[in-house]
Protein backbone atom coordinates (compact mmCIF):
# COMPACT_ATOMS: atom_id res chain seq x y z
CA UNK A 1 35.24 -49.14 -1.58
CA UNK A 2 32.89 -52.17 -2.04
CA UNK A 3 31.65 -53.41 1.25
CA UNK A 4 29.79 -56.81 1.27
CA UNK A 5 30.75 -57.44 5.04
CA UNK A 6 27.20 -58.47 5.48
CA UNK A 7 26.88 -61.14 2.95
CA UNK A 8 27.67 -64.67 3.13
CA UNK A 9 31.23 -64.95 2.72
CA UNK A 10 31.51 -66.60 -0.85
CA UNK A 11 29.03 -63.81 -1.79
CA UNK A 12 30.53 -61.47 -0.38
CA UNK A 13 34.15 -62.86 -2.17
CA UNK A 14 32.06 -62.56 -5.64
CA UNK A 15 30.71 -59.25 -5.29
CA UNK A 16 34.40 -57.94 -4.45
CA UNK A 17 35.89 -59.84 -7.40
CA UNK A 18 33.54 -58.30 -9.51
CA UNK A 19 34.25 -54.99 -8.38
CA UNK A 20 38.03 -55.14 -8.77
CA UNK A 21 37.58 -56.58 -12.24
CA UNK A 22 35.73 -53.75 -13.26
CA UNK A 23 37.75 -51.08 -11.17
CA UNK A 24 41.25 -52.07 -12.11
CA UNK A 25 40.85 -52.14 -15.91
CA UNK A 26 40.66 -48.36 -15.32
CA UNK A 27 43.88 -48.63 -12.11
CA UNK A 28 41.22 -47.86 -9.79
CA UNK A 29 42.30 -49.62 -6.87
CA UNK A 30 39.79 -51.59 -4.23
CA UNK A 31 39.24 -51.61 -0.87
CA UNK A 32 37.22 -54.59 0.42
CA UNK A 33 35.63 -55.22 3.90
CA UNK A 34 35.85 -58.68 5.62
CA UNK A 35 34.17 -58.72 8.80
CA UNK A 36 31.01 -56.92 10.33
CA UNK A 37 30.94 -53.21 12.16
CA UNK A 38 28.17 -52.34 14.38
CA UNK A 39 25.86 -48.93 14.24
CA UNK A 40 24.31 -47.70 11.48
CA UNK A 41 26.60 -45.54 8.61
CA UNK A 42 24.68 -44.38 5.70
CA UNK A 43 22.49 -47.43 4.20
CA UNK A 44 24.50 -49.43 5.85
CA UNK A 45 23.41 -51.08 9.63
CA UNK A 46 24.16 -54.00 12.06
CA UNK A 47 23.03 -54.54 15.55
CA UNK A 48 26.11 -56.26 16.31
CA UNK A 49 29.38 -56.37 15.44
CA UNK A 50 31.51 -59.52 14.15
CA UNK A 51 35.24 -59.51 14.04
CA UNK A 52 37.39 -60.62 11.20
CA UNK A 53 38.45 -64.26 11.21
CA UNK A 54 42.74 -64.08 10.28
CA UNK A 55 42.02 -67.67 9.25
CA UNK A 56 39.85 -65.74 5.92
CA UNK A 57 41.77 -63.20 5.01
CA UNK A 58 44.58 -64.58 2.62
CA UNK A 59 41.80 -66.53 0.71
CA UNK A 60 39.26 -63.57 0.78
CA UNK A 61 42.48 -61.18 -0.99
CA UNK A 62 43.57 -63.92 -2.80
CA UNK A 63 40.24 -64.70 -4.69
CA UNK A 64 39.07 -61.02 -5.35
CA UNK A 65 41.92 -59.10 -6.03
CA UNK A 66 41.33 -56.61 -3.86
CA UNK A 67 44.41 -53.53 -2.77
CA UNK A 68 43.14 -52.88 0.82
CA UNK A 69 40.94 -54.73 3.44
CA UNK A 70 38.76 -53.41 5.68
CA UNK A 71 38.61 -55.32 9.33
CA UNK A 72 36.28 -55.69 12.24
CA UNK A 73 38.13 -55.24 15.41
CA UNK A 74 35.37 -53.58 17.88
CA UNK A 75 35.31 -50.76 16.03
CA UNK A 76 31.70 -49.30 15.25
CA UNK A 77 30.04 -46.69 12.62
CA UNK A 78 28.23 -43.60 14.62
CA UNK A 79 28.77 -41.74 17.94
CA UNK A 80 27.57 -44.40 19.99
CA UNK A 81 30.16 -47.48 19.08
CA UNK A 82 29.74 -49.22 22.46
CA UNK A 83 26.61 -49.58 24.78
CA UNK A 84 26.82 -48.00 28.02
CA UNK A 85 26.95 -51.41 29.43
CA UNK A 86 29.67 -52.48 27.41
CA UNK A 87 32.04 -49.49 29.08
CA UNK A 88 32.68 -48.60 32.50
CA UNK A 89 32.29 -44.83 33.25
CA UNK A 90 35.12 -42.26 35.80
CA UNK A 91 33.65 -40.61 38.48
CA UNK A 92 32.89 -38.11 36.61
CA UNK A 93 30.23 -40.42 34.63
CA UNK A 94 32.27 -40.27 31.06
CA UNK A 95 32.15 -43.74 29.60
CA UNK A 96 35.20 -45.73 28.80
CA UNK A 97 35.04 -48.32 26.28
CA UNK A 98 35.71 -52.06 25.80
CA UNK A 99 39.83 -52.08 24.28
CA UNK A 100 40.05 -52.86 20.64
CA UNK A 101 40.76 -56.97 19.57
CA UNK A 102 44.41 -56.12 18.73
CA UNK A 103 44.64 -59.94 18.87
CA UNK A 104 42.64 -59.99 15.79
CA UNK A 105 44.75 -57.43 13.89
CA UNK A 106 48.19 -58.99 15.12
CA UNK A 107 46.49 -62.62 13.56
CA UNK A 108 45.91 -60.59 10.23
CA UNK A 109 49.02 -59.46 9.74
CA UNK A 110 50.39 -62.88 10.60
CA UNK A 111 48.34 -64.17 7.50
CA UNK A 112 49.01 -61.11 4.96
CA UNK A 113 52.66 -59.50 5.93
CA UNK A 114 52.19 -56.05 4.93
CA UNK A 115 49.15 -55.83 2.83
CA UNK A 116 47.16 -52.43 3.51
CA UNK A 117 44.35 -52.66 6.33
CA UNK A 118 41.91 -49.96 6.90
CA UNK A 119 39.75 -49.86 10.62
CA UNK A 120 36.29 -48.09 9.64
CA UNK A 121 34.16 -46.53 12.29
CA UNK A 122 37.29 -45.22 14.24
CA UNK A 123 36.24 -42.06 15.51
CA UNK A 124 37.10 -40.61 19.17
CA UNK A 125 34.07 -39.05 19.63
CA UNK A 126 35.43 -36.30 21.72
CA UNK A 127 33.74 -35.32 24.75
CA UNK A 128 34.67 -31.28 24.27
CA UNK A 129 32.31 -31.23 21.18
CA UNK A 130 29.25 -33.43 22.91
CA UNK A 131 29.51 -31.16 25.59
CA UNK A 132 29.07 -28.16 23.36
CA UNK A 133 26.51 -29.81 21.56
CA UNK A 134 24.78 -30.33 24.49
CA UNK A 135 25.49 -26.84 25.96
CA UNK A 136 23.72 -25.30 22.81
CA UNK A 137 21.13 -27.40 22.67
CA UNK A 138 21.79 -30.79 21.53
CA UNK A 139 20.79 -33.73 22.92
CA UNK A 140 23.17 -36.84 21.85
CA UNK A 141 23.49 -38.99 25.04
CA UNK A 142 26.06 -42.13 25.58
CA UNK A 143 28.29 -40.73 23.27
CA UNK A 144 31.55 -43.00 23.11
CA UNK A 145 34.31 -43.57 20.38
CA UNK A 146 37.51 -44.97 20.28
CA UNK A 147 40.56 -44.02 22.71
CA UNK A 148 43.14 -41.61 21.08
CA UNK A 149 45.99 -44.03 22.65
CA UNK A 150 44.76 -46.96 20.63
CA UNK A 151 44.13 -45.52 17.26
CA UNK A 152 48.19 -44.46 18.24
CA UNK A 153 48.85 -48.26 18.78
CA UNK A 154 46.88 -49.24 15.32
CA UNK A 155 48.62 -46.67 13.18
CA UNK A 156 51.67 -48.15 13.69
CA UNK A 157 50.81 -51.44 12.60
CA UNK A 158 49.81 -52.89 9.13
CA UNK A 159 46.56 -50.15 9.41
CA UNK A 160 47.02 -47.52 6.62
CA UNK A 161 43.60 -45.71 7.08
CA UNK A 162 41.39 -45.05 9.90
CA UNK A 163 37.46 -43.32 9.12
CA UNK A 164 36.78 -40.70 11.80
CA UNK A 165 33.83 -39.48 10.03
CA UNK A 166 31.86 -38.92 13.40
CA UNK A 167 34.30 -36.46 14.47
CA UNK A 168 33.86 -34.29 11.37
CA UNK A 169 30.53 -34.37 12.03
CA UNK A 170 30.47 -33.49 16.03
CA UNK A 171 32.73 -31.18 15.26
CA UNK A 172 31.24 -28.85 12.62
CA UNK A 173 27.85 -29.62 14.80
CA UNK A 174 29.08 -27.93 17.79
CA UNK A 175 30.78 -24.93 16.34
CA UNK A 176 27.81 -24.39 14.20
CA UNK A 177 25.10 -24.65 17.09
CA UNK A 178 27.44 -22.24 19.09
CA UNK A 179 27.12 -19.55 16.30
CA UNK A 180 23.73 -19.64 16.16
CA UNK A 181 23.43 -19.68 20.34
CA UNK A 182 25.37 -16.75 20.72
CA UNK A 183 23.96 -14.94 17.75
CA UNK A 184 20.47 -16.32 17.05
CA UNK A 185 20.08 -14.06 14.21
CA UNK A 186 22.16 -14.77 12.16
CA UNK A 187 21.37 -16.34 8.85
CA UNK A 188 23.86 -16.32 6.62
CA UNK A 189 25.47 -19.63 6.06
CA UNK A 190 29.10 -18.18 5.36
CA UNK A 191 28.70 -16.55 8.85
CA UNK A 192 28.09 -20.24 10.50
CA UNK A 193 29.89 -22.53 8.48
CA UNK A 194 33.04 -20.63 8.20
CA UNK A 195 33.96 -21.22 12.14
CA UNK A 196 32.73 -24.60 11.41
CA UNK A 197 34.84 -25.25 9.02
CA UNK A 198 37.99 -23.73 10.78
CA UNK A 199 37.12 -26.41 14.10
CA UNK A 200 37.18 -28.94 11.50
CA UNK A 201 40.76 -28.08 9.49
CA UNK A 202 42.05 -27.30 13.70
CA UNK A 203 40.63 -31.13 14.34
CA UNK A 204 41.80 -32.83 11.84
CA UNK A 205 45.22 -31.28 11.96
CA UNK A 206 45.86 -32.54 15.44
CA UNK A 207 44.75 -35.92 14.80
CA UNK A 208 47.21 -36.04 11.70
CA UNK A 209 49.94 -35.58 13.72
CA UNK A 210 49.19 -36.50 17.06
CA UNK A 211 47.10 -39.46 16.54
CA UNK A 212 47.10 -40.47 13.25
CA UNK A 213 50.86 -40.33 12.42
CA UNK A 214 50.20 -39.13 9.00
CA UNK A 215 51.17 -35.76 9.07
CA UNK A 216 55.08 -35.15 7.11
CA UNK A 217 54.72 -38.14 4.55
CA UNK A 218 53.04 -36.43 1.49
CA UNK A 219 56.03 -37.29 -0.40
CA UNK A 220 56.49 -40.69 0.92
């Protein structure tokens, strides 16, 4: 993965071409990233998002090479992807997010039939594990991710990965601050991270195959 989403765009074309020179004289394939996220992932930050222009992205593959292309479609890194302004909220004061540009997606496609696309910063954020968070202690207001239904609607397009990082993360968070609640203690990290652990395989086994559609195609 080479991201140079926040460079100028024939910068960012070098840096990727350099990249998958290097990479694929060992068949290490390249995933590239066209098009800005917001919130902050690692060393890498923006204050706003910028979506991928379909009018770039058979030039941008074209000149660098690259196997798989990241996109900006209002998708953001972190557990706070939108601004509580940017989402309504139910009566019950849970925000709901801003829909993703599937306009944008549909116009890559259009300009790359079938090459591999990958939506970063894709997480759900589900409210079960801010809530426990926040039962045991936490404190991670505005939490918001991405609808279940429309990570459905993406994975059944050209989109062959989704990151849902954040949801790892909340996850193993809120099973781990529950432990220590209920048994403040304890100190023995197999004791803590072993329920943590077995939230996370139970998470990510019912996003594989109720979300993500990936679960059965090992062999594909």
């Amino acid at each position: 993965m080479i991201d140079g989403s926040a460079l100028p765009y024939d910068e960012n074309v070098a840096l990727t071409k350099k990249v998958c020179d290097y990479a694929h004289q060992y068949d290490v394939t390249v995933e590239g990233e066209l098009g800005v996220l917001g919130g902050v992932e690692d060393d890498v930050s923006a204050e706003e998002s910028k979506y991928t222009k379909p009018e770039e992205v058979q030039d941008f593959v074209s000149k660098t090479g690259v196997d798989s292309l990241a996109i900006s479609i209002g998708t953001s890194h972190g557990r706070c992807k939108f601004t509580p302004e940017q989402c309504t909220r139910t009566a019950d004061g849970i925000l709901v997010p801003p829909p993703l540009a599937f306009d944008v997606l549909e116009g890559v496609e259009k300009m790359i039939p079938g090459f591999p696309i990958v939506l970063h910063g894709s997480s759900s954020v589900p409210v079960e594990y801010v809530k426990m968070i926040e039962q045991y202690g936490g404190k991670i207001p505005d939490s918001v991710g991405i609808p279940e239904e429309q990570l459905r609607k993406a994975a059944k397009s050209a989109v062959c990965k989704i990151n849902i990082d954040s949801d790892g993360r909340l996850a193993m968070t809120a099973m781990i601050r529950k432990v220590f609640a209920e048994h403040p203690d304890e100190f023995d990290p197999r004791k803590y991270l072993g329920p943590a652990r077995d939230e996370l395989k139970k998470m990510y086994s019912r996003k594989n195959i109720e979300v993500l559609g990936s679960a059965g195609h090992a062999l594909d």
